[in-house]
N, C-alpha and C. Protein backbone atom coordinates (compact mmCIF):
# COMPACT_ATOMS: atom_id res chain seq x y z
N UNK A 1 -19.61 -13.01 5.94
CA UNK A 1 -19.26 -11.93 6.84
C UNK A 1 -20.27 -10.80 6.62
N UNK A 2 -20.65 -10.29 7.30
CA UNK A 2 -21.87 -8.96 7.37
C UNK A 2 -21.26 -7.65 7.36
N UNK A 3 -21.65 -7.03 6.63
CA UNK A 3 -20.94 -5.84 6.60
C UNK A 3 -20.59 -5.14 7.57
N UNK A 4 -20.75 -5.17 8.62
CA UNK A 4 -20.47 -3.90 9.61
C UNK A 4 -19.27 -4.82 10.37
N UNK A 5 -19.25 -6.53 10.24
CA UNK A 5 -17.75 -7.16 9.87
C UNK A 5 -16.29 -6.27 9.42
N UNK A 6 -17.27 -6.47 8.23
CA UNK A 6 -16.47 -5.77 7.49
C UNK A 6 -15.45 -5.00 7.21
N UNK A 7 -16.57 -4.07 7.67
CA UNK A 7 -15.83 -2.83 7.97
C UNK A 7 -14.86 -2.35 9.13
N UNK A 8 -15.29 -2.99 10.44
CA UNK A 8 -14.72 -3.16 11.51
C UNK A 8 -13.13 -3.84 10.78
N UNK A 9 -12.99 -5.34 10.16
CA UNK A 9 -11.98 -5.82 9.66
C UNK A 9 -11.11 -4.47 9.19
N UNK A 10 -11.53 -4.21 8.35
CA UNK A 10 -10.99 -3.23 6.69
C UNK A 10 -9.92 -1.98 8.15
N UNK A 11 -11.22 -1.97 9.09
CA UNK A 11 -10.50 -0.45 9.99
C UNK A 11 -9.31 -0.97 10.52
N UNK A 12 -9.39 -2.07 10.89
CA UNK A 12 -8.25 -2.49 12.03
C UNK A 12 -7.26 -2.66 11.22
N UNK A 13 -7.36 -3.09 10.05
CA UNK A 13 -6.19 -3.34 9.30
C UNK A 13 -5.40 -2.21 8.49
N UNK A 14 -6.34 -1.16 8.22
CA UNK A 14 -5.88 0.36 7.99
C UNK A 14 -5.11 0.66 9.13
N UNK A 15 -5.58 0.88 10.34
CA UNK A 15 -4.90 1.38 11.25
C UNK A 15 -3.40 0.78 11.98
N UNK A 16 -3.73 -0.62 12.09
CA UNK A 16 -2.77 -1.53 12.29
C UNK A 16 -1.51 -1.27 11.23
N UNK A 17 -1.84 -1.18 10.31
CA UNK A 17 -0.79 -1.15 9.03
C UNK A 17 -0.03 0.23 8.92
N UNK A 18 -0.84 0.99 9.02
CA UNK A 18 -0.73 2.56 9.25
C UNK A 18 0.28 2.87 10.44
N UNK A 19 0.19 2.36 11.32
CA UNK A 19 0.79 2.86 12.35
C UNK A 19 2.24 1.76 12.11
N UNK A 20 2.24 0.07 12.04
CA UNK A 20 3.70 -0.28 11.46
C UNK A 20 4.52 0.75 10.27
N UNK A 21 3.69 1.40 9.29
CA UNK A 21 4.38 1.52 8.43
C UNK A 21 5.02 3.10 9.08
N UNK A 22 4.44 4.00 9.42
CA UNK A 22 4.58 5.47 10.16
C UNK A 22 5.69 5.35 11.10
N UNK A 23 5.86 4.09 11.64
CA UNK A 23 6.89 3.68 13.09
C UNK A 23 7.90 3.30 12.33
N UNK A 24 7.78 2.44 11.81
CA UNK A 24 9.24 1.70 10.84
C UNK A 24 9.86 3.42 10.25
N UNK A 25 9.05 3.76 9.52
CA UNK A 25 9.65 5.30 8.54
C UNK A 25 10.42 5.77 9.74
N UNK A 26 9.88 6.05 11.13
CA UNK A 26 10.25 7.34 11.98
C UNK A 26 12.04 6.31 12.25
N UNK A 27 11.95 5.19 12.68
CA UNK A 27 12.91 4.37 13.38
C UNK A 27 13.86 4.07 12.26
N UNK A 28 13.72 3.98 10.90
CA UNK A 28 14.60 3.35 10.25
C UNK A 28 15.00 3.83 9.12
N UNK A 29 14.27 5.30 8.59
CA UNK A 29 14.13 5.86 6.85
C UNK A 29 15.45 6.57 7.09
N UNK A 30 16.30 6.62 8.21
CA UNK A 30 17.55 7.78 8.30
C UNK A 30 19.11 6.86 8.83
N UNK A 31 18.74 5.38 8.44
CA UNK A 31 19.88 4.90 8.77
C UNK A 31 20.51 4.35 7.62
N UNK A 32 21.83 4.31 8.21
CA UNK A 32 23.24 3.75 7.28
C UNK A 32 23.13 2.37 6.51
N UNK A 33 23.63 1.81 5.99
CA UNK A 33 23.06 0.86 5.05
C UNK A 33 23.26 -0.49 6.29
N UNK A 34 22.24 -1.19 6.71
CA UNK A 34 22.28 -2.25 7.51
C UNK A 34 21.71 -3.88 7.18
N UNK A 35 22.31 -4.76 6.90
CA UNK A 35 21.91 -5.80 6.19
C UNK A 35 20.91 -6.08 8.04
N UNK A 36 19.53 -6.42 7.05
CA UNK A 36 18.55 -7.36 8.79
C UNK A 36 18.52 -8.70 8.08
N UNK A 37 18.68 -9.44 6.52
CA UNK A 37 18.68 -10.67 6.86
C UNK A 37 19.50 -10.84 5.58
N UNK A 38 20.55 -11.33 5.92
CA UNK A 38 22.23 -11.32 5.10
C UNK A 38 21.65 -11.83 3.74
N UNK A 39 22.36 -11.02 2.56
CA UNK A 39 22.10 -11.48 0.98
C UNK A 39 20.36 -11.37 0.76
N UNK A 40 19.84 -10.72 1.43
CA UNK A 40 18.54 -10.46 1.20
C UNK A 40 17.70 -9.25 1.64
N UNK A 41 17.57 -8.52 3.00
CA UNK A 41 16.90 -7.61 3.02
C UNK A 41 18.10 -6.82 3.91
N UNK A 42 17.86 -5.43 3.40
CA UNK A 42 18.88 -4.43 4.12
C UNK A 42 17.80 -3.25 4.34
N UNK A 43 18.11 -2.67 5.22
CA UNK A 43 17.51 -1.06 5.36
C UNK A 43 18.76 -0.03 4.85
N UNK A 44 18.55 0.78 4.45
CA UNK A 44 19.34 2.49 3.72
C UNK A 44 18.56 3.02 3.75
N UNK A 45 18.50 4.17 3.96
CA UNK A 45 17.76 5.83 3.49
C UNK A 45 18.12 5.80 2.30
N UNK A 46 17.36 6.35 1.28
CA UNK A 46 17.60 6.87 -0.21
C UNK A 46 17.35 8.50 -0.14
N UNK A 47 17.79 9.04 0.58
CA UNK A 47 17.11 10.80 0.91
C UNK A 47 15.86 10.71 0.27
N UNK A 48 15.10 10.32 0.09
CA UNK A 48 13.84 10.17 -0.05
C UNK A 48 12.78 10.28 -1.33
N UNK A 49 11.88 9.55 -1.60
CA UNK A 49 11.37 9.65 -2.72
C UNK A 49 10.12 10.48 -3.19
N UNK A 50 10.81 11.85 -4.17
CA UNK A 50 9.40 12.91 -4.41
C UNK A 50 8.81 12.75 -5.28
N UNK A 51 8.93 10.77 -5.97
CA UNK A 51 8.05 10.62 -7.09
C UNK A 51 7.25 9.23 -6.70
N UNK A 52 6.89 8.36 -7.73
CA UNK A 52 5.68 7.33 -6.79
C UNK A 52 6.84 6.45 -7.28
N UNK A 53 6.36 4.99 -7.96
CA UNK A 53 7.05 3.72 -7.76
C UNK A 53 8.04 3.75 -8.63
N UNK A 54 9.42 3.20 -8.51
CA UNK A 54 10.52 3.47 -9.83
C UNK A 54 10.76 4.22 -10.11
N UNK A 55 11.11 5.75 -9.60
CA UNK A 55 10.92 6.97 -9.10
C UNK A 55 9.72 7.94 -10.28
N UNK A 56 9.05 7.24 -11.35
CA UNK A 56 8.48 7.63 -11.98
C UNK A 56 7.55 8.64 -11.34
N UNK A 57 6.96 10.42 -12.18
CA UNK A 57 6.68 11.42 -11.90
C UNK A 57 7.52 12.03 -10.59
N UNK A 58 9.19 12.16 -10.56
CA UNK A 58 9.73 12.35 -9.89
C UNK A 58 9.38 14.26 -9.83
N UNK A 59 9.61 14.67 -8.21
CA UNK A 59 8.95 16.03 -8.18
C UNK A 59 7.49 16.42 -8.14
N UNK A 60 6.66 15.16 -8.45
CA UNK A 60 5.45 15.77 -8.75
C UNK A 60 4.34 15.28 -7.28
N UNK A 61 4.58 16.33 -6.26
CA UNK A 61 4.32 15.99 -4.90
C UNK A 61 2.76 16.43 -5.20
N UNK A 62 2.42 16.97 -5.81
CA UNK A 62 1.51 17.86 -5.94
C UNK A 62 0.62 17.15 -6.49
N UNK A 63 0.80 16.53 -7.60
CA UNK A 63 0.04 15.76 -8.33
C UNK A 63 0.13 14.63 -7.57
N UNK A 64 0.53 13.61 -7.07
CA UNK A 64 0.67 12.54 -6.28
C UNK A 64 -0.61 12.89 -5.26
N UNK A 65 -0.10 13.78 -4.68
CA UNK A 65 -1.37 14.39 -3.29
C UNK A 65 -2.83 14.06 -4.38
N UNK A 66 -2.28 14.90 -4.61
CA UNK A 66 -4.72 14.68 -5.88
C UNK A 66 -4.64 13.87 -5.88
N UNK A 67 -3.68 12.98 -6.71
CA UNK A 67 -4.16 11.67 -7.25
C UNK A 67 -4.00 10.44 -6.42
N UNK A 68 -3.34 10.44 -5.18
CA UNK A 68 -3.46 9.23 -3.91
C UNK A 68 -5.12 9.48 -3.58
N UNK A 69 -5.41 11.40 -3.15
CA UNK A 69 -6.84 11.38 -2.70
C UNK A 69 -8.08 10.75 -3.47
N UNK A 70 -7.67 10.61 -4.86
CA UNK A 70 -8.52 10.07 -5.92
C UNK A 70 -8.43 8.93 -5.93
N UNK A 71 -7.71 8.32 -5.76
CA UNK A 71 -7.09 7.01 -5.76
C UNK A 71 -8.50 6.12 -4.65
N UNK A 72 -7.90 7.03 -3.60
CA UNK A 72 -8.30 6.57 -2.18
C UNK A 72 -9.92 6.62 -2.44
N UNK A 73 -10.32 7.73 -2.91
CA UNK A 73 -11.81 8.03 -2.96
C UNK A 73 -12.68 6.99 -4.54
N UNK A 74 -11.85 6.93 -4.97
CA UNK A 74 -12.45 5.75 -6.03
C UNK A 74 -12.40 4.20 -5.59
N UNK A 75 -11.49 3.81 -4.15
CA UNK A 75 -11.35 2.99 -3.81
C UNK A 75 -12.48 2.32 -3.16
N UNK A 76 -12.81 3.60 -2.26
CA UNK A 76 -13.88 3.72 -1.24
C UNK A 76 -15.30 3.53 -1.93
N UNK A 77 -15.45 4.05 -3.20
CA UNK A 77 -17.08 4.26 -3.59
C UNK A 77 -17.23 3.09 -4.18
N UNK A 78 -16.52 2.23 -5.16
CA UNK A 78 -16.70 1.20 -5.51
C UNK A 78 -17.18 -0.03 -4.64
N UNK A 79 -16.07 0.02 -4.11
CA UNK A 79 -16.09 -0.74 -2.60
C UNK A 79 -17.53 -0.98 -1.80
N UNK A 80 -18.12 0.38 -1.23
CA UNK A 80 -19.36 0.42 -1.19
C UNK A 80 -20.47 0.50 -2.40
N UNK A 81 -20.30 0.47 -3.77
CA UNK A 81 -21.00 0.08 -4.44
C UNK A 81 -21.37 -1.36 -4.66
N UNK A 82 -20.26 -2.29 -4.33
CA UNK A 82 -19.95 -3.79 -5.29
C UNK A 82 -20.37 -4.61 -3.15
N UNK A 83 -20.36 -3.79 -2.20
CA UNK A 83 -20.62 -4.53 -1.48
C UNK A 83 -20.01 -6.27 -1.26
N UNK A 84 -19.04 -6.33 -1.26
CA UNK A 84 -18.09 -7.41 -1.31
C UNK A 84 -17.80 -7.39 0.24
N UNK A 85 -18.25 -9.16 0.59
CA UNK A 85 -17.85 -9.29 2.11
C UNK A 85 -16.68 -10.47 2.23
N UNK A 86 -16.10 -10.60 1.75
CA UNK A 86 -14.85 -11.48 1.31
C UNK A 86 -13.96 -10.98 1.94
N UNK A 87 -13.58 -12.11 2.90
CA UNK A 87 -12.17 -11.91 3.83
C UNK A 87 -10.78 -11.40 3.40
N UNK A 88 -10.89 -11.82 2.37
CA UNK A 88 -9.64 -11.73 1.47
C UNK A 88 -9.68 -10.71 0.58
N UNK A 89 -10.83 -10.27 -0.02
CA UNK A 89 -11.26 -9.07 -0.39
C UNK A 89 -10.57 -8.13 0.65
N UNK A 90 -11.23 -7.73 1.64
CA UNK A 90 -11.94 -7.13 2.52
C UNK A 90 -10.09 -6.82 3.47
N UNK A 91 -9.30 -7.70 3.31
CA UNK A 91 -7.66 -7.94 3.70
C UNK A 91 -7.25 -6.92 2.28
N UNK A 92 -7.13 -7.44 1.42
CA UNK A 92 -6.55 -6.37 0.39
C UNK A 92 -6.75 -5.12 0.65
N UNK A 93 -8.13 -4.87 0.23
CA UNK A 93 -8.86 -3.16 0.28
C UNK A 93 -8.21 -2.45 1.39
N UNK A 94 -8.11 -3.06 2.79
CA UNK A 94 -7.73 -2.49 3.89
C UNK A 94 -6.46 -2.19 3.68
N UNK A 95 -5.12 -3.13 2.81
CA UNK A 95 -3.51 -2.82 2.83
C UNK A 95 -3.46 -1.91 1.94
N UNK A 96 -4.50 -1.71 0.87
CA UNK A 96 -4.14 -0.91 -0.11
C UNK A 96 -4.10 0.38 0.45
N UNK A 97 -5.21 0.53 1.11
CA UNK A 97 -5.71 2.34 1.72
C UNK A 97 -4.65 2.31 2.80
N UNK A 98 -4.29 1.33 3.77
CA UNK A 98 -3.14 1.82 5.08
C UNK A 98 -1.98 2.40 4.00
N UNK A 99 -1.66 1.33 2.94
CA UNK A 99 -0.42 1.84 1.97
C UNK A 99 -0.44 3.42 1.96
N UNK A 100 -1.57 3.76 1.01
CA UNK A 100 -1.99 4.97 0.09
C UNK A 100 -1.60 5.84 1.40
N UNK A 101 -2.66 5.79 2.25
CA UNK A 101 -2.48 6.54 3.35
C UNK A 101 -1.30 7.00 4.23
N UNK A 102 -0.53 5.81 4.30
CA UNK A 102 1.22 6.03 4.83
C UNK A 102 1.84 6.87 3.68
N UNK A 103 1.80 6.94 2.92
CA UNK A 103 2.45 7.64 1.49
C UNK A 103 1.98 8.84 1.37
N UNK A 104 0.82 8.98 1.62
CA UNK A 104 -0.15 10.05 1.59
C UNK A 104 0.34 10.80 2.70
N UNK A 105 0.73 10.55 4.26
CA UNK A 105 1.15 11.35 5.38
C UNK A 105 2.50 11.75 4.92
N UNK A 106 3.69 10.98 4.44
CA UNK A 106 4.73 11.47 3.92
C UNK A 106 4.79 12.67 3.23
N UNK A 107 4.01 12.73 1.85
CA UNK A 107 4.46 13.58 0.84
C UNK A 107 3.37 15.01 1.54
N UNK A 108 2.39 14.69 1.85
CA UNK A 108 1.61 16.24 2.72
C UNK A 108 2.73 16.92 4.02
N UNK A 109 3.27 15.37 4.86
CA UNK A 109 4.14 16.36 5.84
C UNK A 109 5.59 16.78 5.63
N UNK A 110 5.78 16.04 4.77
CA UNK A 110 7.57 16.17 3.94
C UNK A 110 7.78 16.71 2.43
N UNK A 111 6.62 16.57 1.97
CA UNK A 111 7.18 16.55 0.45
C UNK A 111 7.71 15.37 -0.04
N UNK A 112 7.94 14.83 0.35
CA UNK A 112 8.47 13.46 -0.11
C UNK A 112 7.87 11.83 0.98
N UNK A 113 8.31 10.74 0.21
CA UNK A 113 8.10 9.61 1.11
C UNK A 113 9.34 9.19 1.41
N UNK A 114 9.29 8.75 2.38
CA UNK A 114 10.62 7.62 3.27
C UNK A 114 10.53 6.49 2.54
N UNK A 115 11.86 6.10 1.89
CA UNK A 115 12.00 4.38 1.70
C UNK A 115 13.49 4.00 2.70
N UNK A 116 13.35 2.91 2.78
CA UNK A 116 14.67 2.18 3.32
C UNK A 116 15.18 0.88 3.35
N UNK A 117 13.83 -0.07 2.87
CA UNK A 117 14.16 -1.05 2.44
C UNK A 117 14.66 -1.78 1.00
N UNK A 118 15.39 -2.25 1.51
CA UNK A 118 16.15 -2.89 -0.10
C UNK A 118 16.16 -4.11 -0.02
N UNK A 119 16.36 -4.79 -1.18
CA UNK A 119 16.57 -5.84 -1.77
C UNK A 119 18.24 -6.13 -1.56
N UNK A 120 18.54 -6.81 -0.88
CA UNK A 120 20.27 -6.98 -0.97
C UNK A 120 20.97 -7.76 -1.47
N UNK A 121 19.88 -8.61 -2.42
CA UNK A 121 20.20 -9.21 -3.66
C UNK A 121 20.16 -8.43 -4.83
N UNK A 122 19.64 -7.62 -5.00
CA UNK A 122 19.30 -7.06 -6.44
C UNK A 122 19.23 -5.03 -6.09
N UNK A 123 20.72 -5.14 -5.75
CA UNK A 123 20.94 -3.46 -5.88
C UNK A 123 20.29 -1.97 -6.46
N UNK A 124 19.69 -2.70 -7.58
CA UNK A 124 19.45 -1.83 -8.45
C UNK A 124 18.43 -1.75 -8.44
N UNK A 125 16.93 -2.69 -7.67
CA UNK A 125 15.74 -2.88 -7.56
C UNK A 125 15.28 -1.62 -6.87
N UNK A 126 14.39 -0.43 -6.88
CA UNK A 126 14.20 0.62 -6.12
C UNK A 126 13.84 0.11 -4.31
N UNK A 127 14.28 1.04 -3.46
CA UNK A 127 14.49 1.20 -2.39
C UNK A 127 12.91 1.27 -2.05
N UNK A 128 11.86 0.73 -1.07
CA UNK A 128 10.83 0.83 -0.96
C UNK A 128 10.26 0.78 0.89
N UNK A 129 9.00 0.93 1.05
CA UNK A 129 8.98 1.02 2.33
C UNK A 129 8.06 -0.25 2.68
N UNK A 130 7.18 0.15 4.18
CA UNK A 130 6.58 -0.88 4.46
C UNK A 130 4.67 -0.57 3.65
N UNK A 131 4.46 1.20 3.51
CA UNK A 131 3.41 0.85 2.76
C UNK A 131 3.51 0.25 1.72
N UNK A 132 4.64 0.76 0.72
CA UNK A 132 4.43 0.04 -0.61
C UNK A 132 4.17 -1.56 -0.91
N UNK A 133 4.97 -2.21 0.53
CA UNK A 133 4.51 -3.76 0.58
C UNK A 133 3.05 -3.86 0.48
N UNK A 134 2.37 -3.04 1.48
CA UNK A 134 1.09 -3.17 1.78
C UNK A 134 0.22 -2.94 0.71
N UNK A 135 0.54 -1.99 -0.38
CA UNK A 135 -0.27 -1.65 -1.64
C UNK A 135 -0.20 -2.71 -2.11
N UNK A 136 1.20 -3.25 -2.56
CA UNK A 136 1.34 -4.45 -3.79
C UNK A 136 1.02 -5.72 -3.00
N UNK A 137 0.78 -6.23 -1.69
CA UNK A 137 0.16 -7.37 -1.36
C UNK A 137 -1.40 -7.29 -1.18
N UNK A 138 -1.52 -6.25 -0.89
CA UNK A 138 -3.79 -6.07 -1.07
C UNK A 138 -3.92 -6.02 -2.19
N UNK A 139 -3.18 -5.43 -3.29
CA UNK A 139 -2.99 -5.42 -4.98
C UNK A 139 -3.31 -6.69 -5.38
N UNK A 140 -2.24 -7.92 -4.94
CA UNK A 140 -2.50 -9.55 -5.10
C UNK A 140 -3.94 -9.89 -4.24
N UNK A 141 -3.96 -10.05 -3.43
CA UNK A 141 -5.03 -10.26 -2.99
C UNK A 141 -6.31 -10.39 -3.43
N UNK A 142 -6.54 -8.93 -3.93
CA UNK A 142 -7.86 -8.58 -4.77
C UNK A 142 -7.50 -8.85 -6.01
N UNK A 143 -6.72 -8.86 -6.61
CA UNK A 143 -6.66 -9.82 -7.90
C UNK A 143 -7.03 -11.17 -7.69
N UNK A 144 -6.32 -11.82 -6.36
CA UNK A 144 -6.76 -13.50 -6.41
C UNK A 144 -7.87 -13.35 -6.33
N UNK A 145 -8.88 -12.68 -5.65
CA UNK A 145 -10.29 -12.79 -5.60
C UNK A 145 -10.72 -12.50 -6.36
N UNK A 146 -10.67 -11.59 -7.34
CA UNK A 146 -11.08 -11.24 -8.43
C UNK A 146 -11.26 -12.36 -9.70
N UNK A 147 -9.89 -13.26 -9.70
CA UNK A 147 -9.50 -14.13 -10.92
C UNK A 147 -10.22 -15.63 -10.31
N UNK A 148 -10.06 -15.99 -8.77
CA UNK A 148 -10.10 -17.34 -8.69
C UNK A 148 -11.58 -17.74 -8.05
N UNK A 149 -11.93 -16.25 -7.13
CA UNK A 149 -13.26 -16.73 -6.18
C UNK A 149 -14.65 -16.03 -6.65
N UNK A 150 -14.36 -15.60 -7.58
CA UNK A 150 -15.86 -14.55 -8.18
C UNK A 150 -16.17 -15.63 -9.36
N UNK A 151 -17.52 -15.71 -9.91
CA UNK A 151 -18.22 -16.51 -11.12
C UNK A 151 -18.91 -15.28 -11.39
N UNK A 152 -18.63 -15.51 -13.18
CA UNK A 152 -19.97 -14.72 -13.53
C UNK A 152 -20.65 -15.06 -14.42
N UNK A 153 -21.89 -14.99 -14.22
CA UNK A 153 -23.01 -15.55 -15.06
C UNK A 153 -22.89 -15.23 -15.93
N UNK A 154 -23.59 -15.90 -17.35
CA UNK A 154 -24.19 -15.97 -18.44
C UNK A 154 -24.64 -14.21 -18.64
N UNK A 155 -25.25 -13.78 -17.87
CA UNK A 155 -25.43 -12.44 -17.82
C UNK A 155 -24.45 -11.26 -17.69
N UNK A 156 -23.09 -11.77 -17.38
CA UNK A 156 -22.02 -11.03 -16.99
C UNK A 156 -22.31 -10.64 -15.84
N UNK A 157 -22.93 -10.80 -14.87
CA UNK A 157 -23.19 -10.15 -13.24
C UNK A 157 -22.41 -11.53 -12.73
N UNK A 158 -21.27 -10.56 -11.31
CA UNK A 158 -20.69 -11.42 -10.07
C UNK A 158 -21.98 -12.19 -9.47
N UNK A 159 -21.43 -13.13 -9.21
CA UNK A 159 -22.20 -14.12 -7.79
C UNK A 159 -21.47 -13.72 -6.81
């Protein structure tokens, strides 16, 4: 794939993702507890979350903001440093930043993020949205590529 591929890919899938996850929040982060597929996924509002995953650094909207933008901006320079044209690469990188970015519009325009999806097997599992899917599946992703499709030489440099 050629980079300007690439990048075209990486956009559509930011935006694409970005806008499911922004629509789901507006349509569904304020409803009553509703099972959508029985003994398994339900939507609830949790009045909302002002800390990141497992409500860990709860309150800390402030610090979250820097550190998503850091997040995001260390994502980006590497990225264009390591020049990686891998589909599957290139699929991760894009869910991670739509994620960051949906999370990122929450806590700048609310103070907080919208969750509503649950686990309706496992109660106690935190309440999450559609970016956070998107972080922790580009998360896998670029790990599989990382662990199964990269070689590295004798020299320690990727092929």
């Amino acid at each position: 794939m050629k980079v300007k591929t690439k990048y075209i890919l990486m956009g559509i899938i930011v935006v694409l993702a970005l806008i499911i996850d922004l629509v789901s929040k507006h349509f569904f982060s304020d409803i009553e507890y509703t099972q959508i597929i029985p003994y398994l996924i339900a939507f609830q509002t949790n009045g909302g979350n002002s800390g990141a995953a497992f409500g860990i650094f709860s309150k800390s909207t402030t610090f979250l903001i820097v550190f998503s933008i850091l997040i995001v901006g260390v994502i980006i320079f590497i990225d264009i440093k390591m020049r990686i044209t891998n589909k599957l690469y290139t699929v991760g990188i894009g869910l991670i930043l739509a994620g960051a970015l949906g999370n990122f519009f929450d806590r700048i325009t609310l103070g907080y993020v919208r969750d509503f999806i649950m686990f309706d097997f496992w109660k106690s599992f935190p309440i999450f949205n559609f970016a956070d899917c998107c972080i922790v599946i580009g998360a896998i992703l670029v790990c599989i590529y990382f662990i199964f499709l990269t070689k590295v030489n004798s020299d320690g440099k990727n092929n």
